[in-house]
PDB file of N, CA and C in Angstrom:
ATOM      1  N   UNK A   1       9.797  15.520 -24.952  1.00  0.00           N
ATOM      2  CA  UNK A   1      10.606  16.076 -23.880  1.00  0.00           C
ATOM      3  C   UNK A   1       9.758  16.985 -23.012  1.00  0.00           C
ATOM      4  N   UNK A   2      10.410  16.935 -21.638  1.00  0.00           N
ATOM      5  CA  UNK A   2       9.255  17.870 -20.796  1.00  0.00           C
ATOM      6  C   UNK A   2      10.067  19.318 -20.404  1.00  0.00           C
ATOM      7  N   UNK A   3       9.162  20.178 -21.654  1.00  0.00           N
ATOM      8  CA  UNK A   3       9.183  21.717 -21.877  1.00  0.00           C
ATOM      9  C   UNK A   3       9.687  22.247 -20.516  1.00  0.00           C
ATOM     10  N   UNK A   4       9.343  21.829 -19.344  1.00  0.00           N
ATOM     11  CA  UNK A   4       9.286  22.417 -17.885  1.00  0.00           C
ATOM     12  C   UNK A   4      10.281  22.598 -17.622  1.00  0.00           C
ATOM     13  N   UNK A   5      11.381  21.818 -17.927  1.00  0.00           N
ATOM     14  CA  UNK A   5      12.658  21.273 -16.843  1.00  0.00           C
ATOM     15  C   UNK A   5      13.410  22.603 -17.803  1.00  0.00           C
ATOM     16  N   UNK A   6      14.096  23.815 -16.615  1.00  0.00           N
ATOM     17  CA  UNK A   6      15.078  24.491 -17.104  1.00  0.00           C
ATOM     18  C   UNK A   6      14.565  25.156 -18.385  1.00  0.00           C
ATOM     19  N   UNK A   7      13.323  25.243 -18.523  1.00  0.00           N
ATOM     20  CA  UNK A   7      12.750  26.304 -19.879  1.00  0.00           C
ATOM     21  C   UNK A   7      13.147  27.569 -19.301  1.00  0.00           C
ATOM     22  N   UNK A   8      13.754  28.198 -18.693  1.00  0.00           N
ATOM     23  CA  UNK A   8      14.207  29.231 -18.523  1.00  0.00           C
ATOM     24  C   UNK A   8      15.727  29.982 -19.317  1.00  0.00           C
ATOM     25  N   UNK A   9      16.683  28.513 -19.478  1.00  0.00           N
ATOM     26  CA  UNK A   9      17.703  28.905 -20.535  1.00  0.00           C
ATOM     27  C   UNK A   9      17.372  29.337 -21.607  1.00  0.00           C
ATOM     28  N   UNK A  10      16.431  29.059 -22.202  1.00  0.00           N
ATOM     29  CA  UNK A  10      15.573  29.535 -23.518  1.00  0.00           C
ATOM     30  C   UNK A  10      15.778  31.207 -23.668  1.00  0.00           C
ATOM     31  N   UNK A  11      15.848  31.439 -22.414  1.00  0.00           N
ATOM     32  CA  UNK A  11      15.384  33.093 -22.422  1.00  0.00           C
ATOM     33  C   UNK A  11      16.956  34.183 -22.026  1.00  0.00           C
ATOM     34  N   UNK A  12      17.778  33.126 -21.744  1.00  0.00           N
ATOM     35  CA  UNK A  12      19.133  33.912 -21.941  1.00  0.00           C
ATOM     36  C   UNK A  12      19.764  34.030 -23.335  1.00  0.00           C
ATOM     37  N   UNK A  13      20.014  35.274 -22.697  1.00  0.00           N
ATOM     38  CA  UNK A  13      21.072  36.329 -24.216  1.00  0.00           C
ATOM     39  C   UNK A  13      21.809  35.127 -24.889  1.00  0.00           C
ATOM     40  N   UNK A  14      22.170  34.971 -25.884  1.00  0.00           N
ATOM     41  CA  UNK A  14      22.983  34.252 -27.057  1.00  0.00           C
ATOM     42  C   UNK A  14      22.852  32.957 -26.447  1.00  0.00           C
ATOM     43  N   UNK A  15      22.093  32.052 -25.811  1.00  0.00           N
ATOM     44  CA  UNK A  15      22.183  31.432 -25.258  1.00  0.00           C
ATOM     45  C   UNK A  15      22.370  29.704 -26.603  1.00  0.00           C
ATOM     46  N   UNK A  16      21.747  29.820 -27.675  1.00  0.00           N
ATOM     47  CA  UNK A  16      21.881  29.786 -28.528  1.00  0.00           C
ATOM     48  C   UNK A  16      22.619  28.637 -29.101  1.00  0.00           C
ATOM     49  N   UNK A  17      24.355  30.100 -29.096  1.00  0.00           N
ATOM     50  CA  UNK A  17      25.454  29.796 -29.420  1.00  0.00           C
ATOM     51  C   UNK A  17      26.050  28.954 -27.931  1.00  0.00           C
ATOM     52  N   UNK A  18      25.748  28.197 -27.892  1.00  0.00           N
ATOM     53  CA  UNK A  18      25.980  27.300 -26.390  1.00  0.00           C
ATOM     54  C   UNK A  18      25.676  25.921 -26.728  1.00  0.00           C
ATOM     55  N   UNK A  19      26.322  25.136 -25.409  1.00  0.00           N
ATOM     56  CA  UNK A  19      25.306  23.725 -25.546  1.00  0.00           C
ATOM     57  C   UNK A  19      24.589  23.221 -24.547  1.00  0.00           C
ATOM     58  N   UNK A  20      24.431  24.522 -23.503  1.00  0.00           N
ATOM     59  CA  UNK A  20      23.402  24.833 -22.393  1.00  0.00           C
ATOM     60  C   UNK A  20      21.941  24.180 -23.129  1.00  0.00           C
ATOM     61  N   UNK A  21      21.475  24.784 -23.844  1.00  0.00           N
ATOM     62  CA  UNK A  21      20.103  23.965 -24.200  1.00  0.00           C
ATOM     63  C   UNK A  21      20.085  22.615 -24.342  1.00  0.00           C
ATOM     64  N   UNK A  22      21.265  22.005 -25.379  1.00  0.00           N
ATOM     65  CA  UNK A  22      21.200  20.923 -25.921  1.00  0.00           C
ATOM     66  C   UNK A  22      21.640  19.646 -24.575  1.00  0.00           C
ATOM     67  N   UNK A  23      22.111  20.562 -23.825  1.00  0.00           N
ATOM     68  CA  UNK A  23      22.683  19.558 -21.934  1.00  0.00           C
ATOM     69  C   UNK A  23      21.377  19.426 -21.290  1.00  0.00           C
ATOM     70  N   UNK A  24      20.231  20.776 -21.186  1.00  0.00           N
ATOM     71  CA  UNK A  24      18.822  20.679 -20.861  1.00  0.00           C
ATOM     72  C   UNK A  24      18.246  19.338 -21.011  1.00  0.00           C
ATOM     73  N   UNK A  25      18.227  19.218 -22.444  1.00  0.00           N
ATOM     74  CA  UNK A  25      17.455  18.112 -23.496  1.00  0.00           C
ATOM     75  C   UNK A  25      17.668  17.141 -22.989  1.00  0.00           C
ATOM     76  N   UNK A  26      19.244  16.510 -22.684  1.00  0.00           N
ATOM     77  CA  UNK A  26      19.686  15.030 -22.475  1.00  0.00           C
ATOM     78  C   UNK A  26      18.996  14.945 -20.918  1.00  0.00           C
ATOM     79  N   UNK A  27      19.127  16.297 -20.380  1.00  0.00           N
ATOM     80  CA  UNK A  27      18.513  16.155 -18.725  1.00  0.00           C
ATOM     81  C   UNK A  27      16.826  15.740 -18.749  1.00  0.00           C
ATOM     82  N   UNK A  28      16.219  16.262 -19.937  1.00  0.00           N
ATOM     83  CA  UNK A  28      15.256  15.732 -20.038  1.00  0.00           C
ATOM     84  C   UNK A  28      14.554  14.503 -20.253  1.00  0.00           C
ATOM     85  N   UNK A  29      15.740  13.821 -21.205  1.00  0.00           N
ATOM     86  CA  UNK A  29      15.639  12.393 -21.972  1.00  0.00           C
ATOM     87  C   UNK A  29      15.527  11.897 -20.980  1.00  0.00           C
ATOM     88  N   UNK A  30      16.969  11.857 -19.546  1.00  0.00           N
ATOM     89  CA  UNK A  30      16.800  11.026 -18.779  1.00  0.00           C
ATOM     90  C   UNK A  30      16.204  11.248 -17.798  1.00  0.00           C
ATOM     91  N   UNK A  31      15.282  11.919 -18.077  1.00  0.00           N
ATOM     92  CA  UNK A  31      14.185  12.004 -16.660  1.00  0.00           C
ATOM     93  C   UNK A  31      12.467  11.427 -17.233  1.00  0.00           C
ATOM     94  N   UNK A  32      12.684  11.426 -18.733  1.00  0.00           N
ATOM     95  CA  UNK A  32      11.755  10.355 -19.272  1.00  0.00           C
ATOM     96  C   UNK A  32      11.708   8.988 -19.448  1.00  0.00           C
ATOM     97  N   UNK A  33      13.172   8.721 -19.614  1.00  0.00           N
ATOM     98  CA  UNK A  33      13.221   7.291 -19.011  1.00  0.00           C
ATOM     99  C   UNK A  33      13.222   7.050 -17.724  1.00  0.00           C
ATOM    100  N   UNK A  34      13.803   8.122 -17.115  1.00  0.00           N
ATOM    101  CA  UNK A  34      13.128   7.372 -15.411  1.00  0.00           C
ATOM    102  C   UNK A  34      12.155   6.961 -15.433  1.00  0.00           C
ATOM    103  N   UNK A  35      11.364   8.332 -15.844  1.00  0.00           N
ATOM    104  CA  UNK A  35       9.261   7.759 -15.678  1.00  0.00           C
ATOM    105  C   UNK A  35       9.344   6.450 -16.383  1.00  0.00           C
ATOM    106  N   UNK A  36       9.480   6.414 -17.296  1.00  0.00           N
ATOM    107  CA  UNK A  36       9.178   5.166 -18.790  1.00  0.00           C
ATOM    108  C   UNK A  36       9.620   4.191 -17.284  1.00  0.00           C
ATOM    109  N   UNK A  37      10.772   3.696 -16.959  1.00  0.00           N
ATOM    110  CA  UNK A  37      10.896   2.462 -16.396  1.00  0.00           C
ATOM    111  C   UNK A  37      10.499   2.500 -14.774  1.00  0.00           C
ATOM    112  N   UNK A  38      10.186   3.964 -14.375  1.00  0.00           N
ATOM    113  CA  UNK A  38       9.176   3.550 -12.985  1.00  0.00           C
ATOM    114  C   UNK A  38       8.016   2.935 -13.722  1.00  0.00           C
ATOM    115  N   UNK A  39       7.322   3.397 -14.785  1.00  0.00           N
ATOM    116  CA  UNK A  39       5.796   2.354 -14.990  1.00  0.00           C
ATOM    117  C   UNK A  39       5.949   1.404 -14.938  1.00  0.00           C
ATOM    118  N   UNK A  40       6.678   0.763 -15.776  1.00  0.00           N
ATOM    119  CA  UNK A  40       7.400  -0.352 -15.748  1.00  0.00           C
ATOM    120  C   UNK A  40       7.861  -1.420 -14.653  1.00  0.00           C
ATOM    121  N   UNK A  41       8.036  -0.781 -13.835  1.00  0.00           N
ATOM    122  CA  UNK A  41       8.716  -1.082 -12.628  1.00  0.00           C
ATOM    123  C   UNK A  41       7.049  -1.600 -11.559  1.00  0.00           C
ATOM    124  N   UNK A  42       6.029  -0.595 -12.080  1.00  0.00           N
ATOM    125  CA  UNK A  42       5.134  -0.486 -11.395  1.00  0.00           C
ATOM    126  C   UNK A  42       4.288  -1.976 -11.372  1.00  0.00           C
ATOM    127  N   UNK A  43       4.012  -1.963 -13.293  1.00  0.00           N
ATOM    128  CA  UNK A  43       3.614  -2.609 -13.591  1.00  0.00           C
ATOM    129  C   UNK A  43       4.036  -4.041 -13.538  1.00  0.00           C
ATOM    130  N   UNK A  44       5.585  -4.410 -13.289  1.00  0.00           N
ATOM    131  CA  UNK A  44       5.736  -5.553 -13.315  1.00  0.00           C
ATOM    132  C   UNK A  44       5.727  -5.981 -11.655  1.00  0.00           C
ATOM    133  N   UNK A  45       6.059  -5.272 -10.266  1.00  0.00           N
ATOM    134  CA  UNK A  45       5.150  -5.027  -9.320  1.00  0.00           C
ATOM    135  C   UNK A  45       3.971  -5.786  -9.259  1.00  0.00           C
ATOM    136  N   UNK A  46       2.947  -5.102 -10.100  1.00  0.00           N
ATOM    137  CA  UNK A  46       1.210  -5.740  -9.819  1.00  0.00           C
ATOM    138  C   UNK A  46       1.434  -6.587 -10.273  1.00  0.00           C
ATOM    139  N   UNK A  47       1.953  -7.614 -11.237  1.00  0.00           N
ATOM    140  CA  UNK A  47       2.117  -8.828 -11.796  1.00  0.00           C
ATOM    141  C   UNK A  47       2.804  -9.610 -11.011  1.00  0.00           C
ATOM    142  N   UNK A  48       3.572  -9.110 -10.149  1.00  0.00           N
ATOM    143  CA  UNK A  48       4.413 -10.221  -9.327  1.00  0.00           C
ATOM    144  C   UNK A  48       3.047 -10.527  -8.047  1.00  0.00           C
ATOM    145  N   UNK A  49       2.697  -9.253  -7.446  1.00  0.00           N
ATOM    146  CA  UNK A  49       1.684  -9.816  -7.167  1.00  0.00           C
ATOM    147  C   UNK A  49       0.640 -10.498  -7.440  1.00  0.00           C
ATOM    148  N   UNK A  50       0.184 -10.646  -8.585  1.00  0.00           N
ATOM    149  CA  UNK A  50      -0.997 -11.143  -9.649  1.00  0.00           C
ATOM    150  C   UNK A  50      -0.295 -12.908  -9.311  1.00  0.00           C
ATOM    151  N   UNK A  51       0.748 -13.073  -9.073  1.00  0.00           N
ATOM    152  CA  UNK A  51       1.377 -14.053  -9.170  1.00  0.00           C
ATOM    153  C   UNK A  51       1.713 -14.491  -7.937  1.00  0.00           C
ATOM    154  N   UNK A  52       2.160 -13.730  -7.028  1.00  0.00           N
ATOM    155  CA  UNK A  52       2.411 -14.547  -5.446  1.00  0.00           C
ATOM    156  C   UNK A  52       0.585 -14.831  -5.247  1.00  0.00           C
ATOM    157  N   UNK A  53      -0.367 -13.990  -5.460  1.00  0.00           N
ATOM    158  CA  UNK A  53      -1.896 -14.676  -5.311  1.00  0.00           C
ATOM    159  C   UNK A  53      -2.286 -15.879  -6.271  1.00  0.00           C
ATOM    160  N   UNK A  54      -1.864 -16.260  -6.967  1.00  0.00           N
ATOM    161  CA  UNK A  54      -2.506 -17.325  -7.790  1.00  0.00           C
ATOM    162  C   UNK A  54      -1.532 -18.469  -6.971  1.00  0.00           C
ATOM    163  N   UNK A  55      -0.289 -18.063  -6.446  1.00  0.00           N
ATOM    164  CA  UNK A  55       0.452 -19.333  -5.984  1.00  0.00           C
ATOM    165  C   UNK A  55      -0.222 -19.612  -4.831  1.00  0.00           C
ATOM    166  N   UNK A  56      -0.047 -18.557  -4.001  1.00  0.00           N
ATOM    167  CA  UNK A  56      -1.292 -18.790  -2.987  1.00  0.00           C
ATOM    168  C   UNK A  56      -2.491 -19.716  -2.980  1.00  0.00           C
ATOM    169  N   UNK A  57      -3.361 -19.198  -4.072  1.00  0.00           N
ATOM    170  CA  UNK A  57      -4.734 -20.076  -3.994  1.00  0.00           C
ATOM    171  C   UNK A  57      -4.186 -21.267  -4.452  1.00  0.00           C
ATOM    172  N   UNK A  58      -3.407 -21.668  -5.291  1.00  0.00           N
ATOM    173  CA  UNK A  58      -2.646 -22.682  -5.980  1.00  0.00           C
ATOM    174  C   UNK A  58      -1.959 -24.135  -4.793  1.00  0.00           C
ATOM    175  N   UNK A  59      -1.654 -22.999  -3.443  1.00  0.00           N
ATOM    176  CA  UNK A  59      -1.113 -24.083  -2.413  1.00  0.00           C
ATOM    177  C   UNK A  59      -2.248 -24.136  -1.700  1.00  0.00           C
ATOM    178  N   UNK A  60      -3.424 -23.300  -1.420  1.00  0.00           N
ATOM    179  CA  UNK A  60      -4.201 -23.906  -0.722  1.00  0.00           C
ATOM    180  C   UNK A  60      -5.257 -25.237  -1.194  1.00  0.00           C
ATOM    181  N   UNK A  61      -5.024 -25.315  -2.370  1.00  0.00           N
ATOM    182  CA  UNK A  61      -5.987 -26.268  -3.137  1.00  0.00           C
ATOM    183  C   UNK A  61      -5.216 -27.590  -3.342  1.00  0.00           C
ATOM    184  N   UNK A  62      -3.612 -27.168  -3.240  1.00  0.00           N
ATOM    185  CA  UNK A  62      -3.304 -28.451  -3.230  1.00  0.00           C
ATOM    186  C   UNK A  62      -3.189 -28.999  -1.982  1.00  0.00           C
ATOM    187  N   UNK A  63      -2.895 -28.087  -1.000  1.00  0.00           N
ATOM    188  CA  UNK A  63      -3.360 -28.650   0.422  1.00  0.00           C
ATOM    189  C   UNK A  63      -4.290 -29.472   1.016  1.00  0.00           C
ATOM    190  N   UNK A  64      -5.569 -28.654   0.192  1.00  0.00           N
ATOM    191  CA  UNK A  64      -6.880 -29.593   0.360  1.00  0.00           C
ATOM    192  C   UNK A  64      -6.603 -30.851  -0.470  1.00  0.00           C
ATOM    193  N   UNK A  65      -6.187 -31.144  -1.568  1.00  0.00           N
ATOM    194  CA  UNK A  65      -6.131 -32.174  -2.164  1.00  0.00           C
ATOM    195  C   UNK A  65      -5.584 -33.287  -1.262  1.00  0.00           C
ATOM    196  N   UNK A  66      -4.394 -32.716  -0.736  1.00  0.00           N
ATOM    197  CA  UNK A  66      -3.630 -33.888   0.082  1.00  0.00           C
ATOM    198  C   UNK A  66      -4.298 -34.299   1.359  1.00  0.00           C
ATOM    199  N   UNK A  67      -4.990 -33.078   2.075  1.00  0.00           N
ATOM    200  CA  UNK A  67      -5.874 -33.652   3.269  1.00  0.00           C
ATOM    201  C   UNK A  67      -7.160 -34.614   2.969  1.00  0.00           C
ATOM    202  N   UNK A  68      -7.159 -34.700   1.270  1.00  0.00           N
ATOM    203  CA  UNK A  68      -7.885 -35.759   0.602  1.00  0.00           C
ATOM    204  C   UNK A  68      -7.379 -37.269   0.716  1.00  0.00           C
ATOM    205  N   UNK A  69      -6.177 -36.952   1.183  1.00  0.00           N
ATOM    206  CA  UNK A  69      -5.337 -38.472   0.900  1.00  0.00           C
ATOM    207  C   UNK A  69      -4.410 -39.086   2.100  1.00  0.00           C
ATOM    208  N   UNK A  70      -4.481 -38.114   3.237  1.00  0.00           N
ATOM    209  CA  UNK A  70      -3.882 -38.101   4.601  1.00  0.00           C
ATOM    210  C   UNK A  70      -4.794 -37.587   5.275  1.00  0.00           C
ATOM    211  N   UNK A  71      -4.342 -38.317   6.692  1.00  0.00           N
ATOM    212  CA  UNK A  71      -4.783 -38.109   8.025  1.00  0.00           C
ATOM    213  C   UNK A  71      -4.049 -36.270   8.475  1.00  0.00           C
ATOM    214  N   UNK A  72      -5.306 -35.869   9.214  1.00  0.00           N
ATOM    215  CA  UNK A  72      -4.632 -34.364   9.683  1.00  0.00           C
ATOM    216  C   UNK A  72      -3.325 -34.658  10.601  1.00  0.00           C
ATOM    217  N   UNK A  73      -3.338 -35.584  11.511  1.00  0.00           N
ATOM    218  CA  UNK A  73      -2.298 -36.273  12.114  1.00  0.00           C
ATOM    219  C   UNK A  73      -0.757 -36.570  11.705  1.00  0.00           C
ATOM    220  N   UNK A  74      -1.175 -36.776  10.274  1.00  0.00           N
ATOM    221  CA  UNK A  74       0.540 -37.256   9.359  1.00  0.00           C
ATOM    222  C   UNK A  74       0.692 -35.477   8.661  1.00  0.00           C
ATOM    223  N   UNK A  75      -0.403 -34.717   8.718  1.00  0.00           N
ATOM    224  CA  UNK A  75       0.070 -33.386   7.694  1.00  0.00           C
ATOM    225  C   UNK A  75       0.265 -32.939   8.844  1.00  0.00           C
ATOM    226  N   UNK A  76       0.033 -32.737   9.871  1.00  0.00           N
ATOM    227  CA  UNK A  76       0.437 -31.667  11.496  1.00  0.00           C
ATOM    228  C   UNK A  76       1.681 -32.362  11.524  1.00  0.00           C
ATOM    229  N   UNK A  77       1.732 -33.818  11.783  1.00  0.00           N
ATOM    230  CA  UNK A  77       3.112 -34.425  12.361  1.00  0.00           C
ATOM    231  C   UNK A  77       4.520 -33.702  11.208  1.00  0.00           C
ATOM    232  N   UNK A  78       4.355 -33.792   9.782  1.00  0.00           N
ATOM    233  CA  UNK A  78       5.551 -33.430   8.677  1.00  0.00           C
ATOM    234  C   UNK A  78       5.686 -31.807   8.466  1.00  0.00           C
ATOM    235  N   UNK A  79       4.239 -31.291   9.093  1.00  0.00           N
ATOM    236  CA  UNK A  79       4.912 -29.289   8.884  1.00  0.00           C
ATOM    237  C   UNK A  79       5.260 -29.449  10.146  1.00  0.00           C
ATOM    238  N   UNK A  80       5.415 -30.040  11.770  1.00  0.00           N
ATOM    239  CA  UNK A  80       5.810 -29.612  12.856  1.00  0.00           C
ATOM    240  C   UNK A  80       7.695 -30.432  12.147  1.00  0.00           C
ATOM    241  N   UNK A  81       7.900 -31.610  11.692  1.00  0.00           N
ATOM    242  CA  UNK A  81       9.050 -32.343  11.725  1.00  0.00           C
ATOM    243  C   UNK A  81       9.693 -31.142  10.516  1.00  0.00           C
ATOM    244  N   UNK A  82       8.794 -30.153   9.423  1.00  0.00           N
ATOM    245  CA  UNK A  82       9.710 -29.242   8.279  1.00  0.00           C
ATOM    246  C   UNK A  82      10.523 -27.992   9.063  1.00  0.00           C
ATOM    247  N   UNK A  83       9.129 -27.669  10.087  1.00  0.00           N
ATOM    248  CA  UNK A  83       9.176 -26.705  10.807  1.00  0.00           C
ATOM    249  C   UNK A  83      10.942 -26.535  11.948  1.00  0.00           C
ATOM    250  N   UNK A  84      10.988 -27.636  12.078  1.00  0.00           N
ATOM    251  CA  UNK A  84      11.853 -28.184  13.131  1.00  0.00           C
ATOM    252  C   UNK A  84      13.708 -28.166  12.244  1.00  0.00           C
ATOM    253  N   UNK A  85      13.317 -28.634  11.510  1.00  0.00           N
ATOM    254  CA  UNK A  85      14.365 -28.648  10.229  1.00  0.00           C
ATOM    255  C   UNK A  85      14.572 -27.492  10.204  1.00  0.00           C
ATOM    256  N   UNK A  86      13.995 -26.626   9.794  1.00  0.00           N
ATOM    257  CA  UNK A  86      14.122 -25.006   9.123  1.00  0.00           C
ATOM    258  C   UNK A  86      14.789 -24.603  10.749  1.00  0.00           C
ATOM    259  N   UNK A  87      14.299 -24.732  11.807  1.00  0.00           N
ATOM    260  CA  UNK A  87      15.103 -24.035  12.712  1.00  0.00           C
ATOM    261  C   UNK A  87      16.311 -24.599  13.482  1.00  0.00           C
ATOM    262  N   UNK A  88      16.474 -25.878  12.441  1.00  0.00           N
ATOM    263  CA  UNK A  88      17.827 -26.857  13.021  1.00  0.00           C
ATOM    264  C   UNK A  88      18.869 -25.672  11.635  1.00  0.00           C
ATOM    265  N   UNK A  89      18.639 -25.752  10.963  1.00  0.00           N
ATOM    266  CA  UNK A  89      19.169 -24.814   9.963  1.00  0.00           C
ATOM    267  C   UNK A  89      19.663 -23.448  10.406  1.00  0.00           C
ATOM    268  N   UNK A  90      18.369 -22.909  11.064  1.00  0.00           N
ATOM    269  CA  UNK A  90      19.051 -21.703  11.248  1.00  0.00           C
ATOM    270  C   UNK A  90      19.744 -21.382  12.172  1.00  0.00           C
ATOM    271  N   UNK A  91      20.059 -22.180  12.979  1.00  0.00           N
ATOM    272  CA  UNK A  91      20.805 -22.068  14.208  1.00  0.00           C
ATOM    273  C   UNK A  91      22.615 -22.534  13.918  1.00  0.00           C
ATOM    274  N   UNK A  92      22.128 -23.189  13.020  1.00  0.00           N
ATOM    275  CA  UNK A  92      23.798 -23.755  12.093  1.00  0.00           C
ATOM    276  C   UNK A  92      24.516 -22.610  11.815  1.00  0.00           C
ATOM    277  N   UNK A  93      24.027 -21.719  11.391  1.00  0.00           N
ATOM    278  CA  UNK A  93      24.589 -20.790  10.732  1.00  0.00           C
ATOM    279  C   UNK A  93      24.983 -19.410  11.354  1.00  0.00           C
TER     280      UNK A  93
END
């Protein structure tokens, strides 16, 4: 628990006979699980990124693969005809 938060009740008269300290404590718990699941939060963060980059290099290689097996002509002609789709879509709506 972090000593900091409200260590000042410590130092009132009969304070003791109360459950002022023991309300401190739970204020503390949950301000350690905040931290605990911001790391958490952090860490799974850099992994999502760790992961939109591998998809990344992942589509550019299969890209190249396919410009292995098509004309630049038929891959320009089907992202301008996807491209076209996606904004027949959004106009639907």
């Amino acid at each position: 628990m972090n000593e900091n938060i409200l260590s000042w009740i410590d130092l009132l008269p009969d304070v003791s006979t109360t459950d002022f300290p023991f309300s401190r404590d739970m204020i503390s718990l949950l301000l350690a699980e905040a931290d605990s699941l911001s790391r958490k939060a952090s860490e799974l963060s850099s992994r999502a990124g760790d992961l939109r980059h591998k998809a990344y290099l992942a589509s550019c290689m299969l890209e190249g693969e396919i410009r292995g097996c098509w004309s630049n002509d038929d891959i320009e002609d089907a992202k301008r005809r996807c491209n076209q789709g996606r904004k027949g879509l959004a106009g639907a709506s």
